[in-house]
Protein backbone atom coordinates (compact mmCIF):
# COMPACT_ATOMS: atom_id res chain seq x y z
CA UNK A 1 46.43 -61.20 -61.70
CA UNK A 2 44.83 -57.96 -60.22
CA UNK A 3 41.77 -59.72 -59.33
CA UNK A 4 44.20 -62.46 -57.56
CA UNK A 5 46.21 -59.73 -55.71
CA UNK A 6 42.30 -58.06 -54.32
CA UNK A 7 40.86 -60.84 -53.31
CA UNK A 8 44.07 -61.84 -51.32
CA UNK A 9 44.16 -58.25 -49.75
CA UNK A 10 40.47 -59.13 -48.91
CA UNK A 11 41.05 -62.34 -47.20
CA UNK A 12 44.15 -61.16 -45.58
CA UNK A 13 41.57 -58.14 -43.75
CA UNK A 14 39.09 -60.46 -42.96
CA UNK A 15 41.22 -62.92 -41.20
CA UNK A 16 43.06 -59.58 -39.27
CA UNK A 17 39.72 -58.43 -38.75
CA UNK A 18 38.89 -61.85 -37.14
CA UNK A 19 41.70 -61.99 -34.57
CA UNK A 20 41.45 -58.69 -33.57
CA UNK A 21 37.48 -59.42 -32.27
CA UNK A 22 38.25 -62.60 -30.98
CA UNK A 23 41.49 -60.52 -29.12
CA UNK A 24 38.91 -57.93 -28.32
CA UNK A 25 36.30 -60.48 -26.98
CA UNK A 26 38.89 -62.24 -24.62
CA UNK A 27 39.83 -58.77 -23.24
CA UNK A 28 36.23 -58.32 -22.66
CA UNK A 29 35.60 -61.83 -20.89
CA UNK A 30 38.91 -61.43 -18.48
CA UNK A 31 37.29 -57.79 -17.78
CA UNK A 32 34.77 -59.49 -16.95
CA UNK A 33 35.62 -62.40 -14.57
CA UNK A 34 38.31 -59.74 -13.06
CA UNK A 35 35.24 -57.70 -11.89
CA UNK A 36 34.35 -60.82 -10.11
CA UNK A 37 37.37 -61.59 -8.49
CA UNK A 38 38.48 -60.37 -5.65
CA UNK A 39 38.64 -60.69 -1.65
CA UNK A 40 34.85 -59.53 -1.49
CA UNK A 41 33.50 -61.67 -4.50
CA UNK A 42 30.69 -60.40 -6.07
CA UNK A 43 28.09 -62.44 -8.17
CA UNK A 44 27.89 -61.82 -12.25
CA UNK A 45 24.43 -60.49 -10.94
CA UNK A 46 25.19 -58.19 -8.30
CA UNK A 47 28.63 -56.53 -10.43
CA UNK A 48 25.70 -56.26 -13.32
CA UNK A 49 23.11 -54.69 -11.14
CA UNK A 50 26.08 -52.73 -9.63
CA UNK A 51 27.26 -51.35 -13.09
CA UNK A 52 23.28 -50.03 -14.08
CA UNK A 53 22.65 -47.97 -10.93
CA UNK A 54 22.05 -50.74 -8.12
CA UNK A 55 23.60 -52.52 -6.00
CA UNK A 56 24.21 -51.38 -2.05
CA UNK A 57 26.71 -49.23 -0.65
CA UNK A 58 29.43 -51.63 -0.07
CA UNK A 59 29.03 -53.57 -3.70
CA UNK A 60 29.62 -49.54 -5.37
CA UNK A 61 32.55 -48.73 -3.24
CA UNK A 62 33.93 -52.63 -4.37
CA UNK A 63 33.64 -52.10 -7.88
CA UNK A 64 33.69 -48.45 -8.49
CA UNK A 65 36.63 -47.14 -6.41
CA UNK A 66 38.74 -50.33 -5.98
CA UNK A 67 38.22 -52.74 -9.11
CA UNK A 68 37.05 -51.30 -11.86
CA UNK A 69 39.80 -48.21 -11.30
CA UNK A 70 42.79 -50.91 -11.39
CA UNK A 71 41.01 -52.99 -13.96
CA UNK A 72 40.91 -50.17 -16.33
CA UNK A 73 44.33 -48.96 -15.56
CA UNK A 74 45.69 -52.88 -16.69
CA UNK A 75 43.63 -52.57 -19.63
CA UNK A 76 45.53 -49.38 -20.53
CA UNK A 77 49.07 -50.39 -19.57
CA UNK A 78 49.53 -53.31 -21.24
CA UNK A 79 48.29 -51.74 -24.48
CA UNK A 80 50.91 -48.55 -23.99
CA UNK A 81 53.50 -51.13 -23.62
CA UNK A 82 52.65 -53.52 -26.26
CA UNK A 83 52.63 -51.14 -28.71
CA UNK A 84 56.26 -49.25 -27.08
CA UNK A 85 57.82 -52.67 -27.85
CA UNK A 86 56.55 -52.63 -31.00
CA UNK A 87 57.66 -49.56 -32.35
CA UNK A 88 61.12 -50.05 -30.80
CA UNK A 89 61.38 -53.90 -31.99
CA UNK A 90 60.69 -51.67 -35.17
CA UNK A 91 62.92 -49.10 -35.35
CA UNK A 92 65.98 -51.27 -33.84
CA UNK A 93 65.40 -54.28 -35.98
CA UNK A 94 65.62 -56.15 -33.14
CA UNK A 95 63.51 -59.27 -31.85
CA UNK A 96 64.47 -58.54 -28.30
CA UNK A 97 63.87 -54.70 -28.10
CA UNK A 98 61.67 -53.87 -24.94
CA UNK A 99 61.18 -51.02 -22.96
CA UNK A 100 62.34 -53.08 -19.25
CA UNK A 101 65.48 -54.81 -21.22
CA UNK A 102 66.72 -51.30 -22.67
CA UNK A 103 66.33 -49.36 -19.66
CA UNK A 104 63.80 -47.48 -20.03
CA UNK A 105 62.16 -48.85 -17.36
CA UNK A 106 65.15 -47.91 -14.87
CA UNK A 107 65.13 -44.25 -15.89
CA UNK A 108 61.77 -43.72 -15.21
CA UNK A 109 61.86 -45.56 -12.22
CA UNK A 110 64.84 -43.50 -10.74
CA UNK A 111 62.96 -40.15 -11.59
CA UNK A 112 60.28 -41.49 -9.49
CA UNK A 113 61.73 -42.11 -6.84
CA UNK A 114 63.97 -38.92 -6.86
CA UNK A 115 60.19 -37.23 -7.24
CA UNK A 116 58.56 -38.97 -4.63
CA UNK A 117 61.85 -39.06 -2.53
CA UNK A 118 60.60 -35.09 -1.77
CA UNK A 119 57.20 -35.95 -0.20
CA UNK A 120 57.27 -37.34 3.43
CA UNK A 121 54.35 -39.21 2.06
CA UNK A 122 54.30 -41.13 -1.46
CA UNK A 123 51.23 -40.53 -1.86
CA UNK A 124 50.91 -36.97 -1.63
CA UNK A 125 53.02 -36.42 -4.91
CA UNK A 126 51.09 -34.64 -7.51
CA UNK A 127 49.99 -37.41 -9.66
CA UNK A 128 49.69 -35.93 -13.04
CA UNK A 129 53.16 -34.84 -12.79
CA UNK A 130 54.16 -38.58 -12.72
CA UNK A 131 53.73 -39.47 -16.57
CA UNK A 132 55.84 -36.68 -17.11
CA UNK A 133 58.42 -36.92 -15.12
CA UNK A 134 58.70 -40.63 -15.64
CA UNK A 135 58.45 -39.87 -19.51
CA UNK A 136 61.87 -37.60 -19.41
CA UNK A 137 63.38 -40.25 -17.23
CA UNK A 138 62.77 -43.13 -19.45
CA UNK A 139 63.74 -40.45 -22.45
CA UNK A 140 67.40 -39.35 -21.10
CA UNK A 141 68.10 -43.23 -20.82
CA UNK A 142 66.69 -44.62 -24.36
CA UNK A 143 68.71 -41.71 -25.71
CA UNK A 144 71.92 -42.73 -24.05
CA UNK A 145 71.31 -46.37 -25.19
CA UNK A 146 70.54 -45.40 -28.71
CA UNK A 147 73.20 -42.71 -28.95
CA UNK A 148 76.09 -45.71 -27.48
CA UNK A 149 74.45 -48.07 -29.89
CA UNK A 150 74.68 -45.98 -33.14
CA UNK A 151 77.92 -46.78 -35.18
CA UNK A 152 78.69 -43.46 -38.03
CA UNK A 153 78.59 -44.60 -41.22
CA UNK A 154 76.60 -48.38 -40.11
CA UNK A 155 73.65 -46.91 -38.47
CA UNK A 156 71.85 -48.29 -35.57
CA UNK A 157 73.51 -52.19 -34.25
CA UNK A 158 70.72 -54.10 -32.55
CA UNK A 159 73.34 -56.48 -30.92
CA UNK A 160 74.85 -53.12 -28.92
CA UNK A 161 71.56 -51.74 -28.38
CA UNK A 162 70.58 -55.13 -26.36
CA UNK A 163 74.61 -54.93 -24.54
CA UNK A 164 74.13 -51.23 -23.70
CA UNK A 165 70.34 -51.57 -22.92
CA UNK A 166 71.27 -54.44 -19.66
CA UNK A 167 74.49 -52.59 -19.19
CA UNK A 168 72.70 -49.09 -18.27
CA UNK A 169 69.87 -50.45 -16.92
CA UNK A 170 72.33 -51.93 -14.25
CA UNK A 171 73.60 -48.64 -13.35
CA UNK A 172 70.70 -47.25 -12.66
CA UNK A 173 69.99 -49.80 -10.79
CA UNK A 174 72.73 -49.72 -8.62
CA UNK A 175 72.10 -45.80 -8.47
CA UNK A 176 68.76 -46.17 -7.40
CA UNK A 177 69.54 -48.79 -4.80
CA UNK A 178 72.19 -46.16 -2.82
CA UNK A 179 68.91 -43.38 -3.07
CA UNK A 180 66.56 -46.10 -1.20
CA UNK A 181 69.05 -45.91 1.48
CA UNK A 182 68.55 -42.53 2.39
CA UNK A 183 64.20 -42.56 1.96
CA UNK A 184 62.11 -43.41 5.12
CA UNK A 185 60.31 -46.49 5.45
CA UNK A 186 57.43 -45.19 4.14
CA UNK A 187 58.66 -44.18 1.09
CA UNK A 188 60.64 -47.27 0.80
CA UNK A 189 57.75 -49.57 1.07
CA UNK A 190 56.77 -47.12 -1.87
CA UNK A 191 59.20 -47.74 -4.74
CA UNK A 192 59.77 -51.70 -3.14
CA UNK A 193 55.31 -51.74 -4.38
CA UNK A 194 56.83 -49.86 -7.85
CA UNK A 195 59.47 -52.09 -8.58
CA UNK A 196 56.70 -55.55 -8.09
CA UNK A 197 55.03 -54.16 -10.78
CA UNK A 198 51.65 -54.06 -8.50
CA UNK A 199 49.53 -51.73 -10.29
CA UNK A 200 49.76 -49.29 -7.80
CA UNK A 201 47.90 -46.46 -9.12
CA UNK A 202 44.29 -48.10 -7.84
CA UNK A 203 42.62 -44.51 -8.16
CA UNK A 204 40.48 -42.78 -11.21
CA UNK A 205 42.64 -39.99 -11.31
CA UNK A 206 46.22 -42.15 -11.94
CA UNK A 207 43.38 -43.34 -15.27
CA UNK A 208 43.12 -39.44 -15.81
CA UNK A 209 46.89 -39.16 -15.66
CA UNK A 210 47.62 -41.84 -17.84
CA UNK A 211 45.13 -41.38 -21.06
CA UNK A 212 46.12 -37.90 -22.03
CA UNK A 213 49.48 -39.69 -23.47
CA UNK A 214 48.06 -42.79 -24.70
CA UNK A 215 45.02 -40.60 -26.79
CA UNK A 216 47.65 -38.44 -28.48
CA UNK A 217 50.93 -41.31 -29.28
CA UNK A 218 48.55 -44.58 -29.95
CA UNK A 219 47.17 -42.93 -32.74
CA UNK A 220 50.14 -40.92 -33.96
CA UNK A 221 51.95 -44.39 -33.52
CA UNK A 222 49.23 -46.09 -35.92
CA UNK A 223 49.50 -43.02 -38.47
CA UNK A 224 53.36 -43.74 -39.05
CA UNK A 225 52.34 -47.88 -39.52
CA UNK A 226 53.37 -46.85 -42.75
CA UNK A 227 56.18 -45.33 -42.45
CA UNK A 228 57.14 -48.12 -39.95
CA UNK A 229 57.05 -50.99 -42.26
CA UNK A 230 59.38 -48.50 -44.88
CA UNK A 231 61.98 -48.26 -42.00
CA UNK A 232 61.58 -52.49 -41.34
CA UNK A 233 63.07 -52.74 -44.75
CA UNK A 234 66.25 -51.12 -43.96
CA UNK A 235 68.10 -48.38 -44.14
CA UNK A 236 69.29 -48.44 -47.17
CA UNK A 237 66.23 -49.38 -48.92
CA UNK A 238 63.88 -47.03 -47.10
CA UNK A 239 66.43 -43.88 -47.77
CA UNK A 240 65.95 -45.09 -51.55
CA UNK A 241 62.05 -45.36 -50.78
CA UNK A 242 62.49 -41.43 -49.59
CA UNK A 243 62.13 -42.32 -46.21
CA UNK A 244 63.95 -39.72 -43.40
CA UNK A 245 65.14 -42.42 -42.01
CA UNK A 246 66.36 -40.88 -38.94
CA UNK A 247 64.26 -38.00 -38.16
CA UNK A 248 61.03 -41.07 -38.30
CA UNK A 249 63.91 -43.02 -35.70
CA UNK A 250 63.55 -40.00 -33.77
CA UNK A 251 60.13 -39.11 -33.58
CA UNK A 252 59.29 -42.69 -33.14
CA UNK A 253 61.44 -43.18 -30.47
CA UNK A 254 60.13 -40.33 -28.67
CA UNK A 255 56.67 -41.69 -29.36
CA UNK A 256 57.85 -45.21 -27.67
CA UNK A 257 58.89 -43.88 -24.45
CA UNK A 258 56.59 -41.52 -24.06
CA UNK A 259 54.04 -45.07 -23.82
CA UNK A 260 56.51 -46.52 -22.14
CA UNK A 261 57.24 -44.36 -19.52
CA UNK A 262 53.81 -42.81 -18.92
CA UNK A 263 52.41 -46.33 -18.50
CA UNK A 264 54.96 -47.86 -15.56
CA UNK A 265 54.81 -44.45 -13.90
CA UNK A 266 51.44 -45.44 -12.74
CA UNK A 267 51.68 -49.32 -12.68
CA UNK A 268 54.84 -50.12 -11.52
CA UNK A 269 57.85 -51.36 -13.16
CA UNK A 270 55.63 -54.36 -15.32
CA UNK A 271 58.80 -55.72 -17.59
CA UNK A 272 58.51 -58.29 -20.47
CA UNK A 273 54.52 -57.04 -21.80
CA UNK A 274 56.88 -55.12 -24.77
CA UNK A 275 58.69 -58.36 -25.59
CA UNK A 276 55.63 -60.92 -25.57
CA UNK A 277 52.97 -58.50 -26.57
CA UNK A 278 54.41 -57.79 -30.08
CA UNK A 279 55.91 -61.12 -30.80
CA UNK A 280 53.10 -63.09 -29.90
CA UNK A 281 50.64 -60.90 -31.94
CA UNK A 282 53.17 -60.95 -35.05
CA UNK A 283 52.62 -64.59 -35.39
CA UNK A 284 48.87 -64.37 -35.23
CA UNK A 285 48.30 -61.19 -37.47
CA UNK A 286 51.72 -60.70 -39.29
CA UNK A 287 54.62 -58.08 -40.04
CA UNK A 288 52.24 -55.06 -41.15
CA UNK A 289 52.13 -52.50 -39.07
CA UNK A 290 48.97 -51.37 -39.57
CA UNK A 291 47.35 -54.35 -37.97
CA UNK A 292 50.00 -55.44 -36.15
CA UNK A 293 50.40 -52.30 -33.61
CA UNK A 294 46.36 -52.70 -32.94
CA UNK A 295 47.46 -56.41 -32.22
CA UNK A 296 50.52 -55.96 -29.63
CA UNK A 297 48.23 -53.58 -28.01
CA UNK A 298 45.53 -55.91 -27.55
CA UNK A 299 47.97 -58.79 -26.76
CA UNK A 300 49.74 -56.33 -24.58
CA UNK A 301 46.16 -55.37 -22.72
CA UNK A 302 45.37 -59.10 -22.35
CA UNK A 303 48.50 -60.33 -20.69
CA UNK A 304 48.37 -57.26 -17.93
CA UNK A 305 44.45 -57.38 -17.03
CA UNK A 306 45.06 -61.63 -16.82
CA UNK A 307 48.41 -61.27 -14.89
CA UNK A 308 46.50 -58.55 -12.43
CA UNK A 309 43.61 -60.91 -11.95
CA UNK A 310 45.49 -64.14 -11.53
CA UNK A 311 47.95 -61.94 -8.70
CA UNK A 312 44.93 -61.14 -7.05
CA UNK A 313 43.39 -64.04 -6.82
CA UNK A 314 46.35 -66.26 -5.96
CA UNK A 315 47.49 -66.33 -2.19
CA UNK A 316 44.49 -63.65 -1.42
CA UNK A 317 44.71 -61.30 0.29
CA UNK A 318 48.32 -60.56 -0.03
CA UNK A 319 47.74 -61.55 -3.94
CA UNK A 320 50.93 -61.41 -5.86
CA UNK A 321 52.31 -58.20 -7.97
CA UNK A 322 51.65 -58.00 -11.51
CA UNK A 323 55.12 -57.56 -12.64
CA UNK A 324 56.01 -61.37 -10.99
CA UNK A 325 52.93 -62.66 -12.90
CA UNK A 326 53.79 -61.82 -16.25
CA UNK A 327 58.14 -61.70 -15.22
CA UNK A 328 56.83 -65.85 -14.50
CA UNK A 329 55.88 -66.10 -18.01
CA UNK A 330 58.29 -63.18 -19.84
CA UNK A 331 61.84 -64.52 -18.43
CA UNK A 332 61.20 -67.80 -20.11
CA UNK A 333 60.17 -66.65 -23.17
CA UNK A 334 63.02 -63.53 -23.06
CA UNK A 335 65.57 -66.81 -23.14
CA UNK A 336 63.62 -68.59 -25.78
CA UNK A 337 64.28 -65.73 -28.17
CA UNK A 338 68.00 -65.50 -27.13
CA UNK A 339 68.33 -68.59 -27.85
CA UNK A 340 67.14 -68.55 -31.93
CA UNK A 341 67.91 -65.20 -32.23
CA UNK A 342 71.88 -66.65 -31.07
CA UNK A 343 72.23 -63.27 -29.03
């Protein structure tokens, strides 16, 4: 019976192991073709001779300063937001849990634009100070959702958190939309970019800003996998497993929009990659959390970097935002799981 139990442990890590390099290889192939694409296309050749040292002037500033920088930063996004939905689909024990749909998108948003609202110019707002600010945004709002959606005595309600989530996320809204009022044009045209979802941080040093948080939460996120699939079980069965059920709510919360927040502060408000990212990578890898949170963020990384390149390449050179690529396929599928979950 042991010997039964192994080798089904084996094959179940094999077969993980197996999605997650095909997941890894079609990363790697849209990384690729996304080099290529592009109002100036450049040849597999000259983006290879490019990347080793050649190439002329004009090819380096193409791929170095303007596509690879963006490219990256998709890469990176969609994998801080894959696993955010994740650990809050977790921790909520809800299906439709995601970052844009509980507000936590909104509150980052609004300290944004409050921050940027100070600078004449946008763009000459201290970028590293973004995935902070943006992270204490999106933190004050998850904890007013989660603190309205937390009955004494029943614990957490997933069916309030959802209500509350769209019902704050509104106000903020509406707050947000009396601020643009009073902002230049300039600024305006600013948060209007933010709000697309257009990957607006097209700069190395908005990649700088961003990896300090995702190098110290991915990992600490994949540490408590563990702990994670304790607290899927319940709360009454992980408190009789010896879980702290909600000091790990807590920390894991924290954890989520810290991803969260950090990541659309330099993208752009990109809804929907929490929702698919997770649910899409459950049904090829499964409920455990240990390789389901390196799934979502994989899924999560490939739906952003093929969104980005299909935006830019459609109705060039305008292109269309990232956000409206993946909202195209994300509002469908957000109904989809109303609908069987009977929300």
């Amino acid at each position: 019976m042991l010997n039964l139990s192994s080798d089904a442990h084996k094959r179940e890590r094999r077969r993980n192991l197996l999605i997650l390099s095909v997941l890894g290889a079609l990363i790697l192939l849209v990384f690729i073709v996304s080099m290529n694409t592009g109002t100036t296309r450049l040849t597999p050749l000259e983006v290879l001779r490019t990347l080793f040292g050649g190439g002329n002037s004009e090819q380096k500033l193409i791929l170095f300063d303007f596509r690879l920088p963006r490219i990256v930063l998709s890469v990176l996004v969609g994998a801080g937001l894959g696993v955010a939905g994740c650990v809050l689909q977790a921790i909520s024990r809800n299906a439709l849990a995601e970052p844009g749909i509980i507000g936590i998108n909104a509150g980052a948003g609004l300290f944004v634009l409050v921050f940027t609202a100070f600078y004449t110019t946008p763009g000459a707002a201290p970028v590293y100070l973004l995935p902070l600010l943006a992270w204490i945004g999106a933190g004050l709002t998850a904890g007013l959702v989660f603190f309205l959606s937390f009955r004494p005595g029943r614990g957490l309600s997933s069916t309030r958190l959802l209500l509350n989530g769209i019902a704050i996320t509104s106000g903020i809204t509406a707050v947000t939309i009396v601020l643009t009022q009073r902002i230049n044009a300039e600024q305006y045209q600013f948060y209007a970019t933010w709000m697309a979802g257009s990957i607006w941080g097209k700069d190395w040093k908005f990649v700088l800003a961003l990896l300090p948080f995702l190098v110290v939460l991915l990992p600490y996120v994949l540490f408590k996998a563990r702990t994670i699939n304790v607290l899927n079980l319940g709360e009454t069965m992980a408190v009789g497993l010896g879980a702290r059920v909600t000091r790990e709510q807590a920390t894991l919360l924290i954890a989520a929009v810290g991803l969260a927040g950090s990541c659309v502060s330099v993208s752009g408000s990109i809804g929907f990659v929490g929702l698919i990212g997770p649910h899409l990578a459950r049904r090829l890898i499964g409920t455990k959390h240990q390789a389901l949170i390196p799934a979502s963020a994989m899924v999560g990384a490939l739906l952003v970097i093929a969104a980005d390149t299909i935006g830019r390449t459609v109705l060039q050179p305008s292109g269309i935002p990232t956000g409206i690529v993946v909202a195209v396929i994300g509002a469908p599928y957000f109904l989809y799981l109303m609908i069987r979950a009977k929300v």
